[in-house]
Protein backbone atom coordinates (compact mmCIF):
# COMPACT_ATOMS: atom_id res chain seq x y z
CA UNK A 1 18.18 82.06 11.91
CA UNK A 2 21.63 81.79 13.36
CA UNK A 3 23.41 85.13 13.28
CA UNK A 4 27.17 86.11 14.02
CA UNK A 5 28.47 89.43 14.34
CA UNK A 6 31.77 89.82 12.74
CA UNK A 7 34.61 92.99 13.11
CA UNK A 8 32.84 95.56 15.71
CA UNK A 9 34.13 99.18 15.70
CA UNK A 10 33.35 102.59 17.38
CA UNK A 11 32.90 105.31 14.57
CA UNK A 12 33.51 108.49 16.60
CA UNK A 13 32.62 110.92 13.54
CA UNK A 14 29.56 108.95 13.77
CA UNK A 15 29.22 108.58 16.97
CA UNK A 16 28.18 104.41 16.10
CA UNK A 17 29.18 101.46 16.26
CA UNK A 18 29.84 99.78 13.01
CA UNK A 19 30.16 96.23 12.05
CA UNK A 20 29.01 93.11 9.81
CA UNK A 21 26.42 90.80 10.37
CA UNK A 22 26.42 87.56 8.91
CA UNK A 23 22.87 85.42 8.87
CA UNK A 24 22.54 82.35 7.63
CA UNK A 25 18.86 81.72 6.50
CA UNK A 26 17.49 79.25 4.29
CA UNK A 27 20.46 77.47 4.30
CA UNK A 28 22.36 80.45 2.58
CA UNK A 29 24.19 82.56 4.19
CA UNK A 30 23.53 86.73 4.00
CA UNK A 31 26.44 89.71 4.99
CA UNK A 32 25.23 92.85 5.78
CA UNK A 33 26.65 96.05 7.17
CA UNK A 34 25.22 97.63 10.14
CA UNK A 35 25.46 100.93 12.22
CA UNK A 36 24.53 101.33 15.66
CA UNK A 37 24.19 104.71 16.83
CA UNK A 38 25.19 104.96 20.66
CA UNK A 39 27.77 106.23 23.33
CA UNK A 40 31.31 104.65 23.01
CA UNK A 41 30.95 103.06 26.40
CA UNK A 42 27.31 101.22 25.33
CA UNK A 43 27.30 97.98 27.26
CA UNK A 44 28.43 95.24 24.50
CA UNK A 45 25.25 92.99 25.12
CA UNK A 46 23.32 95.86 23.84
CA UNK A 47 25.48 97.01 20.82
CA UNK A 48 25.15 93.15 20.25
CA UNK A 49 21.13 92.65 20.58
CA UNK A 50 20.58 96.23 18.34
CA UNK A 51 23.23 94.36 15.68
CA UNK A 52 21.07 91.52 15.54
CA UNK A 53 17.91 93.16 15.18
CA UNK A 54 18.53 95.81 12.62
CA UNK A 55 19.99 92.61 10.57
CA UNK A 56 17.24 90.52 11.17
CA UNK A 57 15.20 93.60 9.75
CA UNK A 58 16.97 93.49 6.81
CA UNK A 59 17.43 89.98 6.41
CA UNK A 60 13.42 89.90 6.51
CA UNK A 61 12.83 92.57 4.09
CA UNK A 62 10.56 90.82 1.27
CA UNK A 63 12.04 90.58 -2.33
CA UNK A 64 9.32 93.08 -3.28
CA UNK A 65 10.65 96.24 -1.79
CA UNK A 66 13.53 95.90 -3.34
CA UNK A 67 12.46 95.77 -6.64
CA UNK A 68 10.60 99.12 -6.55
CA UNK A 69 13.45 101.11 -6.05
């Protein structure tokens, strides 16, 4: 599931880094916004790997739960 993280920026009200995500999965490709709570001088690899894996989350989130809201 190739994923590329797209316009990165530090929130300081927030205190997160904010961003999009965009996965391509199934041959389709998926856009979600993310939030990244952490210091503005987090090491990039990290803000990158927590990016990824709070989109993968989503991106795996079955149909299902979706529909019961």
């Amino acid at each position: 599931m190739p994923v590329v993280i797209k316009d990165v920026w530090y929130n300081l009200t927030n205190r997160a880094f904010e961003g999009r995500i965009d996965i391509t999965r199934g041959g389709k490709f998926f856009r979600y916004p993310c939030s990244v709570e952490g210091p503005m001088n987090m090491a990039p690899s990290d803000v990158r790997c927590r990016m990824e894996s709070k989109a993968r989350d989503m991106s795996d989130t079955p149909p299902a739960v979706f529909l019961s809201l």
